[in-house]
N, C-alpha and C. Protein backbone atom coordinates (compact mmCIF):
# COMPACT_ATOMS: atom_id res chain seq x y z
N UNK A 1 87.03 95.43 122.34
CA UNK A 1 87.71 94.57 121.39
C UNK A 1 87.52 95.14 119.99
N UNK A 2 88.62 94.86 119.40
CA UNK A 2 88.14 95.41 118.12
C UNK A 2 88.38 94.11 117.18
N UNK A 3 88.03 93.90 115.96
CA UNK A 3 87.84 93.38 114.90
C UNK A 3 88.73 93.52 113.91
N UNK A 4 89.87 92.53 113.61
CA UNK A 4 90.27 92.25 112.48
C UNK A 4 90.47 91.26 111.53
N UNK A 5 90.62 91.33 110.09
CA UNK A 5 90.25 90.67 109.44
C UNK A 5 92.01 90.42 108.41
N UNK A 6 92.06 89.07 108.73
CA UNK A 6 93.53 88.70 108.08
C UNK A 6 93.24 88.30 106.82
N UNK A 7 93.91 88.51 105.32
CA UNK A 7 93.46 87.75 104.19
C UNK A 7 94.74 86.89 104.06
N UNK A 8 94.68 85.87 103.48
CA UNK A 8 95.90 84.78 103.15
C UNK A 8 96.06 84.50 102.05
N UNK A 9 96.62 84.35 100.78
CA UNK A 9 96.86 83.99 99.95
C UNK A 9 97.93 83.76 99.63
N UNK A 10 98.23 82.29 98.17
CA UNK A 10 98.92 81.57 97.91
C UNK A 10 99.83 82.83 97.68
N UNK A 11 101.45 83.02 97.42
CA UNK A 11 102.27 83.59 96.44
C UNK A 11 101.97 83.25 94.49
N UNK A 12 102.05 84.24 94.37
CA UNK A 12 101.24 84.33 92.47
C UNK A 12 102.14 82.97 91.92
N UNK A 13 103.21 82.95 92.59
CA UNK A 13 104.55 81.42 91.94
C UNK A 13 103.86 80.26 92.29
N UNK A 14 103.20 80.08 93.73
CA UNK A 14 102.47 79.03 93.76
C UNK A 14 101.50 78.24 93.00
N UNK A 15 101.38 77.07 92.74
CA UNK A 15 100.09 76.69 92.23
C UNK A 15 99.24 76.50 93.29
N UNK A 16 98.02 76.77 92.68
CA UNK A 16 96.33 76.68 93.53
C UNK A 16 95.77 75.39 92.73
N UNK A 17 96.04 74.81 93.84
CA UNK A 17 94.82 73.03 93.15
C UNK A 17 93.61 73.57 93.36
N UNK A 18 93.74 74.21 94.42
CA UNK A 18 91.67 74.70 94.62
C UNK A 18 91.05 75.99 93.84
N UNK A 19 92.55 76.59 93.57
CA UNK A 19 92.23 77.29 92.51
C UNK A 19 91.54 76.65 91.09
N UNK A 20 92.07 75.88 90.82
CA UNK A 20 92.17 75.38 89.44
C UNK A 20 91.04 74.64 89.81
N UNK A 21 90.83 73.78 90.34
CA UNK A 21 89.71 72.72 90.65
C UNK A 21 88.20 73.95 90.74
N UNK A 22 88.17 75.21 91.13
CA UNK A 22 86.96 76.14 91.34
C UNK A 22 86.63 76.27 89.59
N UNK A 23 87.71 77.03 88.87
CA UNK A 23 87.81 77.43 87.82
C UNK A 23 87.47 76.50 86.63
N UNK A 24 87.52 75.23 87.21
CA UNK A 24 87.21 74.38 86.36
C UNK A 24 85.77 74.13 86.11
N UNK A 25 84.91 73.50 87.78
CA UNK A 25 83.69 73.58 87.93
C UNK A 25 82.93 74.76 88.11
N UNK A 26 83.52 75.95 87.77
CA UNK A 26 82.76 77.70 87.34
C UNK A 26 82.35 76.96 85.72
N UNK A 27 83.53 77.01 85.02
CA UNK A 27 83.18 76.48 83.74
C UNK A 27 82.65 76.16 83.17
N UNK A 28 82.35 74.10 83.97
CA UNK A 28 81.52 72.90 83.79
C UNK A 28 79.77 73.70 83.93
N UNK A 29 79.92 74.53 84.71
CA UNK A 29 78.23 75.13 85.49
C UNK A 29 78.06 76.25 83.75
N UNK A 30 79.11 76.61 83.03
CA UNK A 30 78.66 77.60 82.33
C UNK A 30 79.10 78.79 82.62
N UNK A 31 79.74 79.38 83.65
CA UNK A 31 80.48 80.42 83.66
C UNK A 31 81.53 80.43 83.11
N UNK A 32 81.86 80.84 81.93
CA UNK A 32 82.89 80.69 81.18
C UNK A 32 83.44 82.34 81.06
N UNK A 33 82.94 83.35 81.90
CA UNK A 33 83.76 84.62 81.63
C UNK A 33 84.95 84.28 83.10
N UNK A 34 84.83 83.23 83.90
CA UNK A 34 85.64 83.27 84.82
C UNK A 34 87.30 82.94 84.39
N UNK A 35 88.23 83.96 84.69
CA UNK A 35 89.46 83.79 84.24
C UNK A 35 89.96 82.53 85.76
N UNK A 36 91.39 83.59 85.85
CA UNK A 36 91.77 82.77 86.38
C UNK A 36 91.10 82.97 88.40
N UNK A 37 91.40 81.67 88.61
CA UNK A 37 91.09 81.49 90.24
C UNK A 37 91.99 81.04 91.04
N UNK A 38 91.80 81.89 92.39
CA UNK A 38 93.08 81.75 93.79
C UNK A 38 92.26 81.96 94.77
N UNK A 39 92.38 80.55 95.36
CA UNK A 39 91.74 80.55 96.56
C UNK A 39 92.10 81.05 98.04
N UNK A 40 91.77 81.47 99.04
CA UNK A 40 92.53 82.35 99.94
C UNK A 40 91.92 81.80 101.20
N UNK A 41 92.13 82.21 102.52
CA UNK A 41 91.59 81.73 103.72
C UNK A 41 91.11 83.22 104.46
N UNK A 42 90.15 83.67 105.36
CA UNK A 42 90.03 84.84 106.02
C UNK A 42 90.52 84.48 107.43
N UNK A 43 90.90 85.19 108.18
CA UNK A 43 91.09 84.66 109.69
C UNK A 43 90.41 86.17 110.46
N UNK A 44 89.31 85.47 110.97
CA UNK A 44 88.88 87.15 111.83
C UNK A 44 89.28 87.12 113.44
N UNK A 45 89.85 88.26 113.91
CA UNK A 45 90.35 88.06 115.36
C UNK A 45 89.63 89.08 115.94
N UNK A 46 89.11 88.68 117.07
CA UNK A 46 89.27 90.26 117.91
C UNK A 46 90.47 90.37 119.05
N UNK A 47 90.89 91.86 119.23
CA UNK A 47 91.77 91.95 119.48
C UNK A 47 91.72 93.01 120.49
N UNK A 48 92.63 93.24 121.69
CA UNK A 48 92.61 94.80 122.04
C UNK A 48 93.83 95.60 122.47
N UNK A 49 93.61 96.73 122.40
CA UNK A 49 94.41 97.70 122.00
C UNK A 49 94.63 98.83 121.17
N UNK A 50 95.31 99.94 121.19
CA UNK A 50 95.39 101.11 120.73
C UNK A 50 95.47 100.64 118.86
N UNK A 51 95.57 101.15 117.90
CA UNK A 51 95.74 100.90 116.27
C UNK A 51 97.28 100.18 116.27
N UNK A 52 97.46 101.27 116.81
CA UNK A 52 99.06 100.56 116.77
C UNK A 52 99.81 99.80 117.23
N UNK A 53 99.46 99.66 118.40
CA UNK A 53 99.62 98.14 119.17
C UNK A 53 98.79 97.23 118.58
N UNK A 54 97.43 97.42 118.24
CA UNK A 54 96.83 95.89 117.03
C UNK A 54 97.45 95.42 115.86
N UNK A 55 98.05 96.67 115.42
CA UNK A 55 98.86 96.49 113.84
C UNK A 55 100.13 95.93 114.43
N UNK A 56 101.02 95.82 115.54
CA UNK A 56 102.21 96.07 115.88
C UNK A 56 101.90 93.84 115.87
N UNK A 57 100.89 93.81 116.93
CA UNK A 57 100.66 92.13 117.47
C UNK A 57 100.01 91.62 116.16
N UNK A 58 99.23 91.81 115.67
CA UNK A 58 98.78 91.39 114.43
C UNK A 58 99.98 90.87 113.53
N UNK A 59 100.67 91.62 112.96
CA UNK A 59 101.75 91.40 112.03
C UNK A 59 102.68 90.39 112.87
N UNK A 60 102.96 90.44 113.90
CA UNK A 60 103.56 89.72 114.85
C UNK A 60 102.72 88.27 114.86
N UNK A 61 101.61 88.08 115.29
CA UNK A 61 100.76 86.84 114.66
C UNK A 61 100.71 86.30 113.44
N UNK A 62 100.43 86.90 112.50
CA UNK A 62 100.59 86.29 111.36
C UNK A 62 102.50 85.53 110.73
N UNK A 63 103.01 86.35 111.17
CA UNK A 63 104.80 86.26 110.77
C UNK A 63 104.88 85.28 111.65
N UNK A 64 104.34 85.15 113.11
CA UNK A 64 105.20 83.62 113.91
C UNK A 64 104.20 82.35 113.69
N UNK A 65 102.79 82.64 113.59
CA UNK A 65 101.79 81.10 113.46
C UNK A 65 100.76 81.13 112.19
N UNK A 66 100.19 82.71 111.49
CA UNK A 66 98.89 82.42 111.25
C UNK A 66 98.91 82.36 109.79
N UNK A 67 100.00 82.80 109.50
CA UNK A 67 100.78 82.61 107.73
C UNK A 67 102.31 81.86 107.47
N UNK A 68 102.06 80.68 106.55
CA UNK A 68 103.64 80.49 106.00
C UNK A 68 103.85 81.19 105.08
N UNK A 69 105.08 82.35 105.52
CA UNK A 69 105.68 82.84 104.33
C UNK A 69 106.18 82.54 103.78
N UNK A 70 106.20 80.95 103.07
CA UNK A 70 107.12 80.50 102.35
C UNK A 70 106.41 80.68 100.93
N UNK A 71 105.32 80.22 101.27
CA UNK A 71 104.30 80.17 100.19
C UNK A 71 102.98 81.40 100.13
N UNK A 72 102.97 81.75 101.23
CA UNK A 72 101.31 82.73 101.32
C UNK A 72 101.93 84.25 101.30
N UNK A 73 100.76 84.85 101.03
CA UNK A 73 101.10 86.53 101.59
C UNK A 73 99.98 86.78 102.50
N UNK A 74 100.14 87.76 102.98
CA UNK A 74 98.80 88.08 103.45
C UNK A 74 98.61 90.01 104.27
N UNK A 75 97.59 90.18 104.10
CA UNK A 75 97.10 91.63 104.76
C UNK A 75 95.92 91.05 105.64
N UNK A 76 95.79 92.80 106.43
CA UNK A 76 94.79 92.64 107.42
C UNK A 76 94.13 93.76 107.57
N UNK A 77 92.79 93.63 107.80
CA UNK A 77 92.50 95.08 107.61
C UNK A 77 91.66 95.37 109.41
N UNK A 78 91.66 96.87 110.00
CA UNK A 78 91.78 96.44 111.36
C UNK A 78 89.63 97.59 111.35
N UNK A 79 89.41 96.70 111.79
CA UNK A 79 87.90 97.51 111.86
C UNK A 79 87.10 98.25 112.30
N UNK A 80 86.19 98.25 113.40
CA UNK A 80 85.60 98.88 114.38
C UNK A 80 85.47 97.84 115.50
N UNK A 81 85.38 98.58 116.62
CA UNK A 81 85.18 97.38 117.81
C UNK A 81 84.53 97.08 117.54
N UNK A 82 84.03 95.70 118.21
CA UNK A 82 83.17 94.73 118.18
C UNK A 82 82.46 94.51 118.96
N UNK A 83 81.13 94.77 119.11
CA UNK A 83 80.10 94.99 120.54
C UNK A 83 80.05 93.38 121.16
N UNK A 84 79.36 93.37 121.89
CA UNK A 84 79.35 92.65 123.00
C UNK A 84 78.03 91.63 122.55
C-alpha cells in the first residue's frame, strides 16, 4: 500500500469563517505578525498500485466524492508505501 496525502482548500474567492475566526484568536493570544488565515482539511489514503494508476484513481477520487470543486482546490502528494 502506499500512502497518500490529499490537501483541500477553500478557492482564494471563497471566504474562510475558520479562517478568519483562527486569525482573529492568533491575535487576541498576541500573535500579531499572523497575516492572513485559510483553513484546509488533509485526507490521508492508502492506496495500491503502480504511480500512475495511484495518480490516475486519486484524481478520480477527489473530482467524484473527496473535493467540491465548486468551492475547494486541492493536490496530493503520493509517498512511500506504508508498512504493515
Amino acid at each position: 500500500m502506499t500512502k497518500v496525502n490529499v490537501y483541500v482548500t477553500l478557492r482564494e474567492s471563497v471566504v474562510d469563517p475558520q479562517g478568519i475566526a483562527a486569525q482573529e484568536a492568533l491575535h487576541a493570544l498576541g500573535f500579531d505578525e499572523v497575516g492572513k488565515v485559510r483553513v484546509g482539511k488533509l485526507i490521508e489514503l492508502e492506496v495500491e498500485g503502480s504511480s500512475e494508476e495511484i495518480e490516475a484513481r486519486v484524481t478520480e477520487m477527489c473530482e467524484k466524492l473527496l473535493v467540491n470543486k465548486v468551492i475547494e482546490n486541492y493536490r496530493f502528494e503520493i509517498g512511500e508505501v506504508a508498512g504493515k
